[in-house]
Protein backbone atom coordinates (compact mmCIF):
# COMPACT_ATOMS: atom_id res chain seq x y z
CA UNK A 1 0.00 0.00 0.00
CA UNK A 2 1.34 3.44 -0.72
CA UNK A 3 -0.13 6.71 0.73
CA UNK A 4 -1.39 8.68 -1.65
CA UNK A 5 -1.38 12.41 0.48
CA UNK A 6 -3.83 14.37 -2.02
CA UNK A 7 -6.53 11.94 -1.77
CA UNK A 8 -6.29 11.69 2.14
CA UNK A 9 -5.80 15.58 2.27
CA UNK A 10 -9.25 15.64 0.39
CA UNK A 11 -11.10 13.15 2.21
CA UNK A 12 -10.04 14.98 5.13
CA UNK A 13 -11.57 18.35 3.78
CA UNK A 14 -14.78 16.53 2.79
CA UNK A 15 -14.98 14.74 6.54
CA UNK A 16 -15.04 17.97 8.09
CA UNK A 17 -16.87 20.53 5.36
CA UNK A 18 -20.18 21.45 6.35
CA UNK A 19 -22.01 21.37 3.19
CA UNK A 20 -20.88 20.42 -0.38
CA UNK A 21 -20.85 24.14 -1.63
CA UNK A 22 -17.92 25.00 0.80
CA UNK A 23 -16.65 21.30 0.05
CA UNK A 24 -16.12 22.09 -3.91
CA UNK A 25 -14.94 25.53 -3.19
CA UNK A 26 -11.97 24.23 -1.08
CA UNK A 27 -11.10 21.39 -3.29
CA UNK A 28 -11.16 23.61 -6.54
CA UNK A 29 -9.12 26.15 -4.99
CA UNK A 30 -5.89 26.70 -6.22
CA UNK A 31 -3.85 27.13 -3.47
CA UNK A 32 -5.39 24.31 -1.92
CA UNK A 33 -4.75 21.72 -4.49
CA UNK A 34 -0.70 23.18 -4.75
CA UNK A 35 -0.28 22.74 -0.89
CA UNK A 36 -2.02 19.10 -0.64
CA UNK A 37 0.04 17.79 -3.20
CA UNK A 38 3.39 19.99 -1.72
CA UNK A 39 3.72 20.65 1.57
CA UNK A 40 6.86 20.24 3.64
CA UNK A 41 5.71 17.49 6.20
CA UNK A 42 2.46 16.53 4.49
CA UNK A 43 3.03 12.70 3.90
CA UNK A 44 3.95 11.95 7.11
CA UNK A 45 1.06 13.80 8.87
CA UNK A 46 -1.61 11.99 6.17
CA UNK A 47 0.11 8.88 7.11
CA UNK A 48 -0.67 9.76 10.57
CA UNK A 49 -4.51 10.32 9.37
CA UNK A 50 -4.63 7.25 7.68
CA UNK A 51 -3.78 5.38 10.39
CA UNK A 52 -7.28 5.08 12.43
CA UNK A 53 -8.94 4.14 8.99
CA UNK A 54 -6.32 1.42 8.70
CA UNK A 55 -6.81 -0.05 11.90
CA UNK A 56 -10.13 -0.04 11.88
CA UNK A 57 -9.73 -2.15 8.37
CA UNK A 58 -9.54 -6.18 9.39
CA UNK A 59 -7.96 -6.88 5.62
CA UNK A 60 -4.94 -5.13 7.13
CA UNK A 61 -4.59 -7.00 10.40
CA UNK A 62 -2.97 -10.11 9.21
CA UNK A 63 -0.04 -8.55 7.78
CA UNK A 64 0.37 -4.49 8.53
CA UNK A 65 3.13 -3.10 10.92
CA UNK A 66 3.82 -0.02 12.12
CA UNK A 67 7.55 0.67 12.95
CA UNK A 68 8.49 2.08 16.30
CA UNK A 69 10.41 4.70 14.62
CA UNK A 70 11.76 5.31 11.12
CA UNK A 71 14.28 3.57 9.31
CA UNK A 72 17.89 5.06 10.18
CA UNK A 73 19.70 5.91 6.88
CA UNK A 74 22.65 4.28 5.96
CA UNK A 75 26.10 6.31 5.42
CA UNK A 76 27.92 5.27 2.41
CA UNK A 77 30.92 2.60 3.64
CA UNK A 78 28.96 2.15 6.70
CA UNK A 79 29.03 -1.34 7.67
CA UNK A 80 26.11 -3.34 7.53
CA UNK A 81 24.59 -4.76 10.38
């Protein structure tokens, strides 16, 4: 499975919208589409949204796993371990 951040940013503003006027004017805004598909931090906080939907989901149980903390990166001529 890979996160795709503009369609959780969007499901997000629909969740929370009050009414499907101020929905489409949100989602067709300009601005708004540039900064759900760029923001600086974005994927990891959708990620972070995702996350009760996933949970909730019992196709994921079998097999999903959440890391305790992200992957360290690896310094070139760095031994392996």
């Amino acid at each position: 499975m890979v996160l795709d951040v503009k369609s959780t940013f969007d499901a997000l503003v629909t969740r929370y919208t009050p009414d499907a006027a101020a929905r489409e004017r949100i989602l067709g805004n300009r601005f708004y589409r540039h900064i759900s598909a760029a923001l600086a931090g974005s994927h990891e906080y959708m990620a972070m949204e995702k996350l009760p939907e996933l949970t909730e989901d019992r196709r994921w149980d079998s097999w999903c796993s959440i890391p305790a903390h992200p992957p360290r990166p690896r310094l070139p001529g760095a031994p392996t371990v």
